[in-house]
C-alpha atoms as a PDB file:
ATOM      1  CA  UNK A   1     -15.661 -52.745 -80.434  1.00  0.00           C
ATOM      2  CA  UNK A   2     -15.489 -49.121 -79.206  1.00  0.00           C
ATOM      3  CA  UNK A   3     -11.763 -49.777 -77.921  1.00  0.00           C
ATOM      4  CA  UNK A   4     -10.375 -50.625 -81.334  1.00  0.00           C
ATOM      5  CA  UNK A   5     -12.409 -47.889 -82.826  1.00  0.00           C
ATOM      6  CA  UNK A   6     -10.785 -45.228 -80.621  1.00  0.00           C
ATOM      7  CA  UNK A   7      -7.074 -46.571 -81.575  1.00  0.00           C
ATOM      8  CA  UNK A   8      -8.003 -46.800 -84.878  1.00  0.00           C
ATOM      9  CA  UNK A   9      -9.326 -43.541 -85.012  1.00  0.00           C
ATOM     10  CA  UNK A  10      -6.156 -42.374 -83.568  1.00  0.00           C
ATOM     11  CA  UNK A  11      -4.149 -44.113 -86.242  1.00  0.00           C
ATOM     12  CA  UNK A  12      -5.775 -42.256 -88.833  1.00  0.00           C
ATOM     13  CA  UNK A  13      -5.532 -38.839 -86.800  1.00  0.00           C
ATOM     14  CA  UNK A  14      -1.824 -39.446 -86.961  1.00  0.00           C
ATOM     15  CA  UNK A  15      -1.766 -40.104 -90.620  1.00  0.00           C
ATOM     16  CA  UNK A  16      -3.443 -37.283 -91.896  1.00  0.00           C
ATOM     17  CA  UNK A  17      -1.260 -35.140 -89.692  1.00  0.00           C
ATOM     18  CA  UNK A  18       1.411 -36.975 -91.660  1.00  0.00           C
ATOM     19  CA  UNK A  19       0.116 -36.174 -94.821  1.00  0.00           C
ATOM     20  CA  UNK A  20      -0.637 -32.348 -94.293  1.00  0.00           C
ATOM     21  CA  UNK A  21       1.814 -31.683 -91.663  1.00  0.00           C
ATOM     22  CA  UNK A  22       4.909 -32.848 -91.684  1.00  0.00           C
ATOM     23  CA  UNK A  23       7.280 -30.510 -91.556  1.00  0.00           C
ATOM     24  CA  UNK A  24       5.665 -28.924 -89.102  1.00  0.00           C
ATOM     25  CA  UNK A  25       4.771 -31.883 -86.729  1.00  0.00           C
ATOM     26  CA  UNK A  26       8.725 -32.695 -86.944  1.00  0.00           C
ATOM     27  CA  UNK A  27      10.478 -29.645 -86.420  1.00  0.00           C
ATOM     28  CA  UNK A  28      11.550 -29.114 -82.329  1.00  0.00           C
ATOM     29  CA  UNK A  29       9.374 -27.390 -80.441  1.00  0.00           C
ATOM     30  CA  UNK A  30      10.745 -25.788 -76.965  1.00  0.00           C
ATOM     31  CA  UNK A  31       7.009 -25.275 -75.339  1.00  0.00           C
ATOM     32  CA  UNK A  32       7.006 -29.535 -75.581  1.00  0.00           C
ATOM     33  CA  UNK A  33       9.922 -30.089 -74.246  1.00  0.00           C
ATOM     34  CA  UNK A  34       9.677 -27.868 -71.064  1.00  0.00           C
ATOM     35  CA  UNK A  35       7.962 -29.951 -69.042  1.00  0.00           C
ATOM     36  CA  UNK A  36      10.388 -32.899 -69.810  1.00  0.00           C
ATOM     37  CA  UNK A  37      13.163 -30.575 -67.717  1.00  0.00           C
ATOM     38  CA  UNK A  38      11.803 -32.612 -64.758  1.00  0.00           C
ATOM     39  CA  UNK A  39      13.266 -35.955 -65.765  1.00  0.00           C
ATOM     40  CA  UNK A  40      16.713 -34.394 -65.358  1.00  0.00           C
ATOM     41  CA  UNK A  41      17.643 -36.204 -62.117  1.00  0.00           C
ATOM     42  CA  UNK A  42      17.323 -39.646 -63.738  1.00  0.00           C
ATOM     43  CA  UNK A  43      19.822 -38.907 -66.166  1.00  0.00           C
ATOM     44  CA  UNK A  44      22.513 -39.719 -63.677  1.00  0.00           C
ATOM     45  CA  UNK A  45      23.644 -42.857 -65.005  1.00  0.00           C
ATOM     46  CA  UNK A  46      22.968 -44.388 -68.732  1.00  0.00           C
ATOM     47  CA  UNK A  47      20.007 -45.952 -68.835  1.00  0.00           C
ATOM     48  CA  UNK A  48      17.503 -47.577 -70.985  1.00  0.00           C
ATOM     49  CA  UNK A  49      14.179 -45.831 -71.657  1.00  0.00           C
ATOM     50  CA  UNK A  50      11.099 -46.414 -73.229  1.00  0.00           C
ATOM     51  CA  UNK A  51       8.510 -43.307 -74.476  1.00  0.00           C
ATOM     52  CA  UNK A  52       4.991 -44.067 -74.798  1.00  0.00           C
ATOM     53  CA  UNK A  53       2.463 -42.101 -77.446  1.00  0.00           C
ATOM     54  CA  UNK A  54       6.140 -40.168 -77.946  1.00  0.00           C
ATOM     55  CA  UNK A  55       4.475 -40.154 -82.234  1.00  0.00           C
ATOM     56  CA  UNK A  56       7.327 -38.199 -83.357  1.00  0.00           C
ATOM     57  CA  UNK A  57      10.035 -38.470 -81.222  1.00  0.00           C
ATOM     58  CA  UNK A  58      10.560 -35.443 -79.725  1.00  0.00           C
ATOM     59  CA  UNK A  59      10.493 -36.821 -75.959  1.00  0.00           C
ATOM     60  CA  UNK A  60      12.935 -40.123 -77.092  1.00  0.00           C
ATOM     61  CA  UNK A  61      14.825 -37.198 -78.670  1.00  0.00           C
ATOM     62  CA  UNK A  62      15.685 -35.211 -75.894  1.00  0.00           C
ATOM     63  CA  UNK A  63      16.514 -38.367 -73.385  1.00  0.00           C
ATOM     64  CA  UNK A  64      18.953 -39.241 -76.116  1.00  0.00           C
ATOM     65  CA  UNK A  65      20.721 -36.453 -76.360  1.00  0.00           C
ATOM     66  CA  UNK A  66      21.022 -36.637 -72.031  1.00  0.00           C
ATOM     67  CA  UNK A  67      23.011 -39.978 -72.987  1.00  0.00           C
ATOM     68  CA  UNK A  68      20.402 -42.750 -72.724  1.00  0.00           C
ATOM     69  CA  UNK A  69      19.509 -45.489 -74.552  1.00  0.00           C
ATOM     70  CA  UNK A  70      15.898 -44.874 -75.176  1.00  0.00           C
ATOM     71  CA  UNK A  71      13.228 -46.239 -78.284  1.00  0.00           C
ATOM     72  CA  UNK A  72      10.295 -44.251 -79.195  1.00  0.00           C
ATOM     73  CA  UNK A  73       6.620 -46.017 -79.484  1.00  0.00           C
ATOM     74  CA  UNK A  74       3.432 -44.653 -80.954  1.00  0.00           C
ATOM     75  CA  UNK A  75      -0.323 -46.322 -81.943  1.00  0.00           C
ATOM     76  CA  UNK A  76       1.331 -46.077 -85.288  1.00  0.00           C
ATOM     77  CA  UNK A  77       5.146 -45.466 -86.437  1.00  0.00           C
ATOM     78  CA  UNK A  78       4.237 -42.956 -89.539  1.00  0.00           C
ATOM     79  CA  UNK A  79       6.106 -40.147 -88.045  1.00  0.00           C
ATOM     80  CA  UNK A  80       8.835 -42.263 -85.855  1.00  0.00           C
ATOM     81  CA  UNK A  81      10.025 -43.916 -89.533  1.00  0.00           C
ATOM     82  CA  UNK A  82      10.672 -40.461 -90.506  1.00  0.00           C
ATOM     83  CA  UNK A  83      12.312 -38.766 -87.151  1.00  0.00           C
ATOM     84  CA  UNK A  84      14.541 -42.024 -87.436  1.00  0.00           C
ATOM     85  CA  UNK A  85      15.441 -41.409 -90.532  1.00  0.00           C
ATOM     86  CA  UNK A  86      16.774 -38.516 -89.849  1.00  0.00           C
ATOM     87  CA  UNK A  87      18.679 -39.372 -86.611  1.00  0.00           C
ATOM     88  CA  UNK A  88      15.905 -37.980 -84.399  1.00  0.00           C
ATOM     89  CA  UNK A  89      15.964 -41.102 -82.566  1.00  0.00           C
ATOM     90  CA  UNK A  90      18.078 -44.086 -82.146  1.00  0.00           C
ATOM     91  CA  UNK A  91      14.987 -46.794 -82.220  1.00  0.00           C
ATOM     92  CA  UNK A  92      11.337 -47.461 -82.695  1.00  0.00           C
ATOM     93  CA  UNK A  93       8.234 -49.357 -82.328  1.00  0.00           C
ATOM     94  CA  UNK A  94       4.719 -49.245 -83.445  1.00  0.00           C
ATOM     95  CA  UNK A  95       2.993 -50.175 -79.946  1.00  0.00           C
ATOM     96  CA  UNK A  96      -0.254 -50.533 -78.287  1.00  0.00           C
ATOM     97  CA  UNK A  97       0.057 -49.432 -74.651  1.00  0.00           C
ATOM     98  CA  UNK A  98      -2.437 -51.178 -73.292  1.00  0.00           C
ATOM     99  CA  UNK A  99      -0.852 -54.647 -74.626  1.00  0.00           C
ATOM    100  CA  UNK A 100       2.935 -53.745 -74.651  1.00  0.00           C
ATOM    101  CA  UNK A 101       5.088 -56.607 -76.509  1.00  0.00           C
ATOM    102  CA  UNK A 102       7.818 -56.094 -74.342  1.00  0.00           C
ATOM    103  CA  UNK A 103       9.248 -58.296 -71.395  1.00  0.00           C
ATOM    104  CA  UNK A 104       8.645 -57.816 -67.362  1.00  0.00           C
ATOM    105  CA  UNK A 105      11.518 -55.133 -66.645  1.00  0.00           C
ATOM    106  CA  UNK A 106      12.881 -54.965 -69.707  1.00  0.00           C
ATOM    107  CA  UNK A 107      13.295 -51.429 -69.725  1.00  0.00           C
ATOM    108  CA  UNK A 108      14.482 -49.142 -66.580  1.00  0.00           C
ATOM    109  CA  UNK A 109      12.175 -46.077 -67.090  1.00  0.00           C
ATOM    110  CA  UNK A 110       9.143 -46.123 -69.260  1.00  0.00           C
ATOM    111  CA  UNK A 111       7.916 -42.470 -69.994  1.00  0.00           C
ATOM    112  CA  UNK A 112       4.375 -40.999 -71.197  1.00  0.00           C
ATOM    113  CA  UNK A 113       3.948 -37.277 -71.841  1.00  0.00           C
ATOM    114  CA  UNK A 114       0.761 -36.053 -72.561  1.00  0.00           C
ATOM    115  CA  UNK A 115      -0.978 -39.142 -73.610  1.00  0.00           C
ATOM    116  CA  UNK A 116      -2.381 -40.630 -70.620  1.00  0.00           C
ATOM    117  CA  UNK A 117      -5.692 -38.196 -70.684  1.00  0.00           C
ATOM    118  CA  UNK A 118      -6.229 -40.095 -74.348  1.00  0.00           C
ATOM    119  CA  UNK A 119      -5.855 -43.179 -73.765  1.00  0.00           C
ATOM    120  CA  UNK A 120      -9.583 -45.540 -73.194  1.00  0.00           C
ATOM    121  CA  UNK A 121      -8.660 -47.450 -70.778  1.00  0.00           C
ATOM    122  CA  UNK A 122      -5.906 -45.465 -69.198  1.00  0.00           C
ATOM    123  CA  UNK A 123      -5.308 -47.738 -66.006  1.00  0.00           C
ATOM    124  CA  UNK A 124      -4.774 -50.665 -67.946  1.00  0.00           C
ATOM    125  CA  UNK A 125      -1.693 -48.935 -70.126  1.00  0.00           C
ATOM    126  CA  UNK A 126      -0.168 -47.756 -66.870  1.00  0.00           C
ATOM    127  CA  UNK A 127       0.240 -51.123 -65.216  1.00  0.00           C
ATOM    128  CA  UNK A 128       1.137 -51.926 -68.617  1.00  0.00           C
ATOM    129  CA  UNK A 129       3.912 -49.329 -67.849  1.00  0.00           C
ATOM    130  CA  UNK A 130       4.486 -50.552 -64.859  1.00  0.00           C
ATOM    131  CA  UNK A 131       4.971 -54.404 -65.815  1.00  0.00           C
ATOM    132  CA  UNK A 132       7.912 -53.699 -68.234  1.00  0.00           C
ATOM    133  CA  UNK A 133       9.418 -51.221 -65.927  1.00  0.00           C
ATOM    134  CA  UNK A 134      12.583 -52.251 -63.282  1.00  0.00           C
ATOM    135  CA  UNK A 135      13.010 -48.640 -61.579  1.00  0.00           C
ATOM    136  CA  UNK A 136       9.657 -46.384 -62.196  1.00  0.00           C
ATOM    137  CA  UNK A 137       6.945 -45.061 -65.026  1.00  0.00           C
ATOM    138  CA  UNK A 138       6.942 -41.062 -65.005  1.00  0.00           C
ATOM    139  CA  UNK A 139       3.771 -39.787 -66.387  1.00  0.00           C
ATOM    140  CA  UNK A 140       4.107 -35.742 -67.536  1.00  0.00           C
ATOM    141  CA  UNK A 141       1.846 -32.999 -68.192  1.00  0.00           C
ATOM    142  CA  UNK A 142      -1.592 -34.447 -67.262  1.00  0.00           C
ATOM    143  CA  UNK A 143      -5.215 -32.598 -66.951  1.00  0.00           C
ATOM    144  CA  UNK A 144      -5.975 -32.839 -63.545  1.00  0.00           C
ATOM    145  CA  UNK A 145      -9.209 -33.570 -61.827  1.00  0.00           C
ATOM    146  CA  UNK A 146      -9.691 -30.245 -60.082  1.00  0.00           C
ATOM    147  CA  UNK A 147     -12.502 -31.866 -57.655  1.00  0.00           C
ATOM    148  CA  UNK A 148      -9.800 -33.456 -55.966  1.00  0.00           C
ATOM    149  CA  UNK A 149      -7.803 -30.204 -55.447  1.00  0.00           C
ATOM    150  CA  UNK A 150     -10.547 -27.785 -55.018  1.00  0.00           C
ATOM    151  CA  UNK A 151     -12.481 -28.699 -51.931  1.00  0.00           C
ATOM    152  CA  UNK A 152     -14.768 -25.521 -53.042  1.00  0.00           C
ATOM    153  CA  UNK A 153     -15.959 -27.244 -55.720  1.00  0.00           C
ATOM    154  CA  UNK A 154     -16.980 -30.369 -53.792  1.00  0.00           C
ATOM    155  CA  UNK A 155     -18.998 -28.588 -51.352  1.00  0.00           C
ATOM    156  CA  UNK A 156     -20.698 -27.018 -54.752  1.00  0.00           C
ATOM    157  CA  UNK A 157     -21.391 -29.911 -56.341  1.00  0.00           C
ATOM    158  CA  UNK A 158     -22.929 -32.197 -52.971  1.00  0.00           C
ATOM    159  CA  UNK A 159     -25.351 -29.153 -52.717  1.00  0.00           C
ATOM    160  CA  UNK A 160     -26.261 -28.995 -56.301  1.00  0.00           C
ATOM    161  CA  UNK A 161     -26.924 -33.067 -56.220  1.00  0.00           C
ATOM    162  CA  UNK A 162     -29.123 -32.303 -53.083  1.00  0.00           C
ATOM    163  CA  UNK A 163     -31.492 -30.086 -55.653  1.00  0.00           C
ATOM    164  CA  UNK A 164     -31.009 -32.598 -58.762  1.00  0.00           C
ATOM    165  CA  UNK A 165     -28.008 -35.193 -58.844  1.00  0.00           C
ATOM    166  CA  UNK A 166     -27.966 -33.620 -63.093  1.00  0.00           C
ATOM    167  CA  UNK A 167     -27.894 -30.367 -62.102  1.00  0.00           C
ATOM    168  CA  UNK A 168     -24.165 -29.500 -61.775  1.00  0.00           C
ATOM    169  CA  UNK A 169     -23.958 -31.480 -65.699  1.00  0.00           C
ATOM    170  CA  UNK A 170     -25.992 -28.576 -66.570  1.00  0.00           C
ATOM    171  CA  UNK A 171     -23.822 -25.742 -65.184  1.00  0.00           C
ATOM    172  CA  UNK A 172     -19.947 -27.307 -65.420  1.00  0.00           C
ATOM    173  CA  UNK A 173     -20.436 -28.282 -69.216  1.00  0.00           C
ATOM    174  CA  UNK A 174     -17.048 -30.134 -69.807  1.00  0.00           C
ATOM    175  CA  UNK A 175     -17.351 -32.380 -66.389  1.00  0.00           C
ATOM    176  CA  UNK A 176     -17.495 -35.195 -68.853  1.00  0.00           C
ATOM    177  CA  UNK A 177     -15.481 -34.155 -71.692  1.00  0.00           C
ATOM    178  CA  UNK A 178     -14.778 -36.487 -74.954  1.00  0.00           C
ATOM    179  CA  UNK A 179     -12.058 -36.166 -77.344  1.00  0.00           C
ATOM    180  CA  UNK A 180     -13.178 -35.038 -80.906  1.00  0.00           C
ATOM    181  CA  UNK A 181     -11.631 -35.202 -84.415  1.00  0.00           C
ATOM    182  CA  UNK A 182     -12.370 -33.877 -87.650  1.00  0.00           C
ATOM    183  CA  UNK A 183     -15.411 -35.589 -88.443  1.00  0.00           C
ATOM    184  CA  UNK A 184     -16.719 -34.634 -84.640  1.00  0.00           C
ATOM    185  CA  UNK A 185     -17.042 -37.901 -83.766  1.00  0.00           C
ATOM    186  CA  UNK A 186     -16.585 -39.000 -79.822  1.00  0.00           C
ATOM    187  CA  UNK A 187     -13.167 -40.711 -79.997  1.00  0.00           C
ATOM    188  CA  UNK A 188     -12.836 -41.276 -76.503  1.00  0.00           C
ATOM    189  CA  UNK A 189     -13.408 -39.834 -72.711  1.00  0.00           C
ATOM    190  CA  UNK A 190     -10.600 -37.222 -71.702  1.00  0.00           C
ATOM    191  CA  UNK A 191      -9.436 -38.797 -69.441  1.00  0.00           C
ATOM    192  CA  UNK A 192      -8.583 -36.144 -65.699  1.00  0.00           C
ATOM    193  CA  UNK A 193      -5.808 -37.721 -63.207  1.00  0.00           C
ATOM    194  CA  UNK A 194      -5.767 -37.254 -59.206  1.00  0.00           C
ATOM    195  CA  UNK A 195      -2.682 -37.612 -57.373  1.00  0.00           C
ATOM    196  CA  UNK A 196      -5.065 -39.755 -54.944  1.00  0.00           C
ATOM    197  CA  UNK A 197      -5.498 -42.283 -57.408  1.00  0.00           C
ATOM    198  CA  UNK A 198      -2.045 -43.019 -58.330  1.00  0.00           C
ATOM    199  CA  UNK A 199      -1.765 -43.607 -54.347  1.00  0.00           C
ATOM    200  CA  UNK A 200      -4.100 -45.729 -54.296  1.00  0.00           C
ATOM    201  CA  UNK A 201      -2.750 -47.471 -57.217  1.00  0.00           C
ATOM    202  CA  UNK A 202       0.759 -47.583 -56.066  1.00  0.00           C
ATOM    203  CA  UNK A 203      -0.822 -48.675 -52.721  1.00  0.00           C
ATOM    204  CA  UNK A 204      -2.088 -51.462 -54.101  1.00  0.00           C
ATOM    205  CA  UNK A 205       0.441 -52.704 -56.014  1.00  0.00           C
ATOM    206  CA  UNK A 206       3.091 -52.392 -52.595  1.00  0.00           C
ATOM    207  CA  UNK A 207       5.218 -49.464 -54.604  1.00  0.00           C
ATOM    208  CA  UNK A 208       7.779 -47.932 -52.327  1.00  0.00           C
ATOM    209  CA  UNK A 209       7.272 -44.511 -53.350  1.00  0.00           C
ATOM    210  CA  UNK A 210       5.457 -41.902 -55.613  1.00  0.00           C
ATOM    211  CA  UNK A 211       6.381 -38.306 -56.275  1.00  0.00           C
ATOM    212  CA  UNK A 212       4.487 -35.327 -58.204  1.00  0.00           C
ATOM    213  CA  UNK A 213       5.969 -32.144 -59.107  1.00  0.00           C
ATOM    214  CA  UNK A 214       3.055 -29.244 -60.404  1.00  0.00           C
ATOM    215  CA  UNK A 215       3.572 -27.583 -63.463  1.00  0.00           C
ATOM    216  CA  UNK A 216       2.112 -25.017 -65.392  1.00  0.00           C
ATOM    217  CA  UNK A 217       2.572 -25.963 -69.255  1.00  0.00           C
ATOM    218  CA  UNK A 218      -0.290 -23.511 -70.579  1.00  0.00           C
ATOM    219  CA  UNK A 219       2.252 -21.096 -72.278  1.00  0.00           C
ATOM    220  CA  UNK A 220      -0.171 -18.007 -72.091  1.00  0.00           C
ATOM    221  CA  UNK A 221       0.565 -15.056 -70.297  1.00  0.00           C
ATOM    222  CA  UNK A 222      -3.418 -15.077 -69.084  1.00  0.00           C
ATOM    223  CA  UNK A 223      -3.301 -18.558 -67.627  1.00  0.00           C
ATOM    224  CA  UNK A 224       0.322 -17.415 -66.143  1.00  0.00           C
ATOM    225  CA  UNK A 225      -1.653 -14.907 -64.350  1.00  0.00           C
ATOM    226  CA  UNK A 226      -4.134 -16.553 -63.238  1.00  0.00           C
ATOM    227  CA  UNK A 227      -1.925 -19.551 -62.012  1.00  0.00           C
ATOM    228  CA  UNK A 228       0.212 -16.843 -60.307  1.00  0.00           C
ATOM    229  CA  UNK A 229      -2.451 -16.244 -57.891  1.00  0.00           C
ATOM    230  CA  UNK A 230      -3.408 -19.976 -56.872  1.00  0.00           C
ATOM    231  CA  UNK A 231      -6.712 -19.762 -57.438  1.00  0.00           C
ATOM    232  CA  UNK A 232      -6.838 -22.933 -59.827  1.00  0.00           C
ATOM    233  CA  UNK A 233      -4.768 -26.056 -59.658  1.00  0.00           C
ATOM    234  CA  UNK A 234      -1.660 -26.452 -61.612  1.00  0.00           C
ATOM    235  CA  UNK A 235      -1.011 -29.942 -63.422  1.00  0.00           C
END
């Protein structure tokens, strides 16, 4: 089935990287853990966390060391063995997001950075998310959907379809991007999030709240520019 062979396929990514990367793949990194600055105002009180696609620890790292209890999950634990060893992280657990082993509200925050966008069936893993949750599931640093923030793009598009519904396919190449590893094989759509459709979601499921917070994680000083003058959507 084409959802197995995407985890799988992610499995393996993660081991090579294992293999030929190590050191490298484990050492901190402050670009990653930028974006994580957000999550500050939870750290209030001690409480217990789970991270999701966190393969080697670095975002279970850095709640830890904020004084909460947190445990690190991946597809596959190659790297999380290894960042425990070393008293990266406190705990671990090889998990599949989409069928979480965990309780209803067994943990109080469940966090994903940077995963959702790879993820097949990326709905499923947040309610998944959701389920073992008691006080919220924060996803960071997501590709955005710039249709819904660029209403100039939309008008482009419904006139293009007017002339041949393909058409815009033809100019905006990556509309429909896939993920790709080594052997260039389609792993999986990538996966664009709308702050509409996490209303609608939270709508649905009678949430009391959502927030979002834009950030600009591209660490280039061209995209800096470029994001300085609003002229393209921030995650």
């Amino acid at each position: 089935m084409y959802i197995e062979k995407s985890y799988q396929a992610h499995r393996e990514h993660f081991e090579n990287l294992f293999e030929k990367e190590r050191e490298k793949r484990l050492a901190p990194d402050v670009t990653n853990l930028r974006p994580l600055g957000i999550l500050k105002p939870l750290f209030i009180q001690r409480k217990k966390w789970l991270t999701i696609g966190d393969f080697n620890g670095t975002e279970a790292n850095y709640i830890k060391n904020h004084n909460q209890e947190v445990t690190a999950s991946n597809i596959t634990d190659v790297f999380l063995k290894e960042a425990f060893k070393r008293g990266a992280i406190d705990s671990y657990s090889e998990q599949n997001v989409e069928s979480l082993t965990y309780e209803d509200g067994e943990y109080d925050y469940v966090m994903m950075k940077e995963t959702y966008h790879h993820l097949p069936r990326p709905y499923l893993a947040l309610y998944e998310m959701l389920r073992v949750c008691k006080e919220a599931a924060v996803v960071v640093a997501e590709p955005i959907d710039i249709l819904s923030k660029m209403s100039s793009l939309v008008l482009v598009k419904n006139i293009l379809d007017k002339i041949n519904p393909v058409l815009i396919n033809r100019i905006w190449k990556n509309r429909i991007s896939y993920e790709h590893f080594s052997n260039d094989e389609k792993v999986n759509y990538v996966y664009k999030i709308s702050e509409r459709e996490i209303e609608k979601l939270a709508a649905a499921l009678r949430l009391p709240l959502v927030a979002f917070k834009s950030q600009n994680v591209n660490s280039s000083r061209t995209y800096r520019i470029i994001s300085s003058l609003k002229i393209i959507p921030q995650n």
